[in-house]
Protein backbone atom coordinates (compact mmCIF):
# COMPACT_ATOMS: atom_id res chain seq x y z
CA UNK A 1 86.44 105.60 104.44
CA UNK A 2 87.28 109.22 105.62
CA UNK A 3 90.24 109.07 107.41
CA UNK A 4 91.51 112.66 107.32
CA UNK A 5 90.36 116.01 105.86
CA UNK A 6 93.55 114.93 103.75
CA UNK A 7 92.55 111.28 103.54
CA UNK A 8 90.69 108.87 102.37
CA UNK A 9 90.68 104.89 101.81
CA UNK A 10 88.91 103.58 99.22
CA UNK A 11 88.45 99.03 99.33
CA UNK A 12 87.74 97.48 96.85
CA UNK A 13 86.94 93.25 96.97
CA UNK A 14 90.53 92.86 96.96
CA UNK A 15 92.80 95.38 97.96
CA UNK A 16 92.96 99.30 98.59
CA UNK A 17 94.14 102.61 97.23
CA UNK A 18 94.04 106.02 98.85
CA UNK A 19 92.73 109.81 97.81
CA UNK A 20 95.02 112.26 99.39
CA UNK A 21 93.92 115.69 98.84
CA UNK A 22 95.73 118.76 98.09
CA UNK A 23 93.15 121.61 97.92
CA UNK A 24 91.78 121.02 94.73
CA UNK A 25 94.10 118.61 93.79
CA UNK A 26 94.39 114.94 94.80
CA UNK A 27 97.50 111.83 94.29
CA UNK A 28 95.51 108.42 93.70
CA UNK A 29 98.00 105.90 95.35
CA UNK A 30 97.25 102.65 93.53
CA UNK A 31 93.81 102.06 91.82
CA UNK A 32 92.52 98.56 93.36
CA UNK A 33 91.97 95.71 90.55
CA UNK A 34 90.91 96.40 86.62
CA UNK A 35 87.23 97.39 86.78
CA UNK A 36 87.74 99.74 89.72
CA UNK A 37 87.39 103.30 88.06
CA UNK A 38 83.51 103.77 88.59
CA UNK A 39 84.63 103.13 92.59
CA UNK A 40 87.00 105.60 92.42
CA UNK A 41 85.38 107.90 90.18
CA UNK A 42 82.36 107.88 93.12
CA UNK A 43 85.11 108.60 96.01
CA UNK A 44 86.10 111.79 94.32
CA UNK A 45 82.77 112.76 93.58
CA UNK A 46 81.65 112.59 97.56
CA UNK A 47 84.57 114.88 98.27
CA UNK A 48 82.71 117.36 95.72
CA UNK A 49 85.37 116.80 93.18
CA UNK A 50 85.47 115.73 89.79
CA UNK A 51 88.15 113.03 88.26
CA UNK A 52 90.05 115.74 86.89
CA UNK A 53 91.16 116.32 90.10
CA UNK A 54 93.00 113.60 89.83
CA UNK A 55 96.80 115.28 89.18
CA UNK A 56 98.48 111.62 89.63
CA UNK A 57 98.20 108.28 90.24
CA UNK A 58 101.31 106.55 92.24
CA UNK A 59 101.81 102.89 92.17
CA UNK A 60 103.20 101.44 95.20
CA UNK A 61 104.14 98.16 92.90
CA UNK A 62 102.87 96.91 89.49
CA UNK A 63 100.40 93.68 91.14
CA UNK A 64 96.69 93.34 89.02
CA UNK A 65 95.79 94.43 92.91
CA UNK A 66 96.97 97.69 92.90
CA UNK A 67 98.04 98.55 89.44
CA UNK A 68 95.12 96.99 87.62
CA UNK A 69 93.08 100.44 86.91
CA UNK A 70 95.53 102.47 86.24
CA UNK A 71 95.34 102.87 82.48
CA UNK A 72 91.53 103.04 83.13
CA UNK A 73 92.30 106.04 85.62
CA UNK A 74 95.02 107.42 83.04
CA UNK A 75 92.25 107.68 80.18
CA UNK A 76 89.95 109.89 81.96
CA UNK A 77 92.21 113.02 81.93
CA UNK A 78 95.61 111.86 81.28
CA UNK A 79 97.11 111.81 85.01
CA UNK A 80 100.34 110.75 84.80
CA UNK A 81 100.74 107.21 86.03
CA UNK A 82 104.34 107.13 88.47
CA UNK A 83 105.89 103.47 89.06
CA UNK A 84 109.35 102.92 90.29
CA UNK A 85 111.72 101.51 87.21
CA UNK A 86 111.99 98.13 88.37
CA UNK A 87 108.12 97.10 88.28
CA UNK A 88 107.74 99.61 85.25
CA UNK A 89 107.65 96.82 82.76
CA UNK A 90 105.35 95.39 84.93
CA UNK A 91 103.06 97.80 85.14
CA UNK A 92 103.60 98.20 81.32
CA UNK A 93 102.45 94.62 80.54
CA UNK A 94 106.09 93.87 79.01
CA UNK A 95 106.86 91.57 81.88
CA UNK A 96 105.24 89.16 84.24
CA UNK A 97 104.93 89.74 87.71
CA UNK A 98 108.08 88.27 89.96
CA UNK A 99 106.65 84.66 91.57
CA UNK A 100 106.75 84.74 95.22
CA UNK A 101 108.33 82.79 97.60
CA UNK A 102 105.62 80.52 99.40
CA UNK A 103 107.40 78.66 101.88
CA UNK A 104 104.11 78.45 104.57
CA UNK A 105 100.79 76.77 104.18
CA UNK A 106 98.56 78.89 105.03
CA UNK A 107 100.10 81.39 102.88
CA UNK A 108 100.00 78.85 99.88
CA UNK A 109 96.33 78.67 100.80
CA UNK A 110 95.82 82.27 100.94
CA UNK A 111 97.35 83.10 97.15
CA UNK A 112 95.60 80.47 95.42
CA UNK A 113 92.10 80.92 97.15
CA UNK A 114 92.77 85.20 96.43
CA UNK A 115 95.56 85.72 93.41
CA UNK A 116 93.81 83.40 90.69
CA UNK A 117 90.54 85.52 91.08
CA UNK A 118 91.85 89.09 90.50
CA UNK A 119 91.47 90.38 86.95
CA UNK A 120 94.80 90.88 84.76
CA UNK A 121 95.37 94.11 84.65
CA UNK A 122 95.99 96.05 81.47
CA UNK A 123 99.19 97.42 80.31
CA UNK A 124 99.58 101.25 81.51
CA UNK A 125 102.15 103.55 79.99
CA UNK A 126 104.57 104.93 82.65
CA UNK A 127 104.73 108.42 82.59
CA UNK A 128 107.17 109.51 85.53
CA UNK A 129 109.92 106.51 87.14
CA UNK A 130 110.92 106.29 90.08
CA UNK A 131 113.58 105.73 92.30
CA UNK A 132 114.02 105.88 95.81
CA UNK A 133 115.32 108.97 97.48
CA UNK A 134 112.92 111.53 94.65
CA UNK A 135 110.55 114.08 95.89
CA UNK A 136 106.87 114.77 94.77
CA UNK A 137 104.82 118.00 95.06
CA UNK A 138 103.10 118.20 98.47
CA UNK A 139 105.96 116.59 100.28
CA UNK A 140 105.98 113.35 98.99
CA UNK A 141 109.57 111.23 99.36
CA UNK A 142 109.51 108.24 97.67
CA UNK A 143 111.29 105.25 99.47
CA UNK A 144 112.14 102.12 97.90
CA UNK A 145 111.29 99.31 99.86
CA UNK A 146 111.83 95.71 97.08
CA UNK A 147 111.26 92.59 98.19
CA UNK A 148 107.06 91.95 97.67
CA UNK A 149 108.35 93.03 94.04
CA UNK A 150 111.50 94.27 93.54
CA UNK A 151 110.06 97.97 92.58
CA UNK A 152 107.78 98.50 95.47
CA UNK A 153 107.87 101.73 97.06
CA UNK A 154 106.90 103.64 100.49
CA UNK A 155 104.99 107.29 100.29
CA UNK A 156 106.13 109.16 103.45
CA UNK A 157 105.01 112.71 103.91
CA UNK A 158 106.37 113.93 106.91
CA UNK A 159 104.72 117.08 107.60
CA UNK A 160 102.01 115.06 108.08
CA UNK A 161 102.91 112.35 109.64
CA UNK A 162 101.68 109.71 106.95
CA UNK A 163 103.77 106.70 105.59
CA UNK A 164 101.67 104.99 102.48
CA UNK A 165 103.64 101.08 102.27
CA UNK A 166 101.86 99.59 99.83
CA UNK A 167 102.17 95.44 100.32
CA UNK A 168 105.22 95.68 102.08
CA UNK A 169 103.47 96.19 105.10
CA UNK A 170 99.61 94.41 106.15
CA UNK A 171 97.18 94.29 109.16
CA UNK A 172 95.44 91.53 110.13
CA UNK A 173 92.83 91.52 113.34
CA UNK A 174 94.26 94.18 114.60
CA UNK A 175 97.47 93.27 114.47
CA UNK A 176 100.79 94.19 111.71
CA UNK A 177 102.05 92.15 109.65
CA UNK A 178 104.81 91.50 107.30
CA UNK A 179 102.87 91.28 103.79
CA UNK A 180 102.52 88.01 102.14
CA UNK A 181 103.50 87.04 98.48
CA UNK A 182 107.07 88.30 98.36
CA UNK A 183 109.41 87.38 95.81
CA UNK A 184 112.25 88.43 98.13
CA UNK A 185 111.58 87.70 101.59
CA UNK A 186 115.01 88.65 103.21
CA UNK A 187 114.49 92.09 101.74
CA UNK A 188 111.04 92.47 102.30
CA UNK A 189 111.72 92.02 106.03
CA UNK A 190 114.46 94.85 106.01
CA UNK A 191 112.37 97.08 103.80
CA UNK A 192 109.90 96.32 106.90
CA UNK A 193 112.15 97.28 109.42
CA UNK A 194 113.15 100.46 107.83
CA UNK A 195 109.92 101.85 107.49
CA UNK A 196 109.30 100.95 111.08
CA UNK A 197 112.32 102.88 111.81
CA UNK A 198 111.03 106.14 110.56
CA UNK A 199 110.62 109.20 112.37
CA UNK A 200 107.67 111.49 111.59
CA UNK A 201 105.11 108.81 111.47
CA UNK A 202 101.96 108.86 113.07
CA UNK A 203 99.43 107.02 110.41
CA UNK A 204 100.50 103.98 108.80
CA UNK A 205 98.43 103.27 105.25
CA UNK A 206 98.73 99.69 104.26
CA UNK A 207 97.71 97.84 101.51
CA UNK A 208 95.33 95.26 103.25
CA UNK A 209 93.74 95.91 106.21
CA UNK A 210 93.08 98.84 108.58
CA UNK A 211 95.23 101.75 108.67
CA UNK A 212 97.63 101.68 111.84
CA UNK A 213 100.05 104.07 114.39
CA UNK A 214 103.62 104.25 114.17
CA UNK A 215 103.62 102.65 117.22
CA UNK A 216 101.93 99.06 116.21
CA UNK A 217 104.03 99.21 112.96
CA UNK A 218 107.18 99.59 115.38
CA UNK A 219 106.41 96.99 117.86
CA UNK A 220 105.76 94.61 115.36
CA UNK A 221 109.04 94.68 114.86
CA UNK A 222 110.27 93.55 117.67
């Protein structure tokens, strides 16, 4: 899904990553469950681009959902694989992922009809850690927004208006939601609100569902 000359969305059966291009270059943020390179291999090709293109993959968190092709996507042409320190044994395979606090029904539901079924993904070396408050090339500042894991990150690039949240942030119908499956809800609900707060927003990249405005991701706020 073409969302910008800049952008694209690429869904997978469970989950999402993005393509952000950079003249010839591109940033994969996240790589969709283990098996997903040949989907993301074709993405880059219908931008008339080969995977070399690929400069970097960012995780947004270490999940099988998002961080499950990354060693695949690493292996092609050695893009260095960026995670923020506190899921990087996570993504690493040294450490299991946090368990989430379930407190709902129809969130119970949800994760055990969905979470069982994705593959395990396979360790990936970490190449560049994170932290909140760095900078990447092409405007990039990397927020840290814990509480879905406790090393889940924002992408914001301002000068053009595009926040990339990762799980921390979902839509649903329509309409924004907090994302399920966090193993800290108190701060996933302030990591929330601070991304809502954000100035120089205009497209709103989640990781399940439709992309959104600022404005939906602030309302939903309250």
């Amino acid at each position: 899904m073409r969302i910008s000359e800049r952008l694209t969305m690429l869904r997978f059966d469970v989950g999402q990553a993005y393509l952000w291009r950079d003249g010839d270059d591109l940033t994969l943020i996240d790589t969709g469950p283990a098996g997903s390179g040949p989907l993301i291999a074709a993405a880059v090709r219908a931008l008339g681009l080969d995977t070399a293109a690929i400069r970097r993959v960012v995780l947004t968190h270490g999940h099988n959902d998002h961080a499950g092709s990354a060693a695949e996507v690493r292996s092609w042409h050695g893009a260095p694989v960026h995670a923020h320190r506190a899921d990087t044994a996570l993504v690493e395979g040294a450490a299991p992922p946090p368990e989430p606090v379930i407190d709902e029904p129809w969130e119970r539901e949800l994760f055990d009809r969905i979470v069982p079924g994705v593959p395990a993904a396979p360790g990936c070396p970490v190449d560049v850690v994170l932290d909140g408050g760095d900078t990447l090339d092409g405007g990039f500042r990397v927020l840290s927004v814990p509480g879905h894991t406790p090393g889940s990150v924002a992408l914001h690039v301002p000068e053009h208006g595009v926040l990339f949240t990762g799980d921390t942030v979902a839509t649903h119908e329509g309409r924004v939601i907090l994302g399920v499956f966090n193993s800290d809800p108190a701060r996933a609900r302030a990591s929330f609100a601070l991304q809502a707060a954000l100035d120089e927003v205009e497209v709103v990249c989640v990781g399940h569902g439709d992309p959104v405005g600022a404005r939906a991701l602030r309302a939903a706020v309250g």
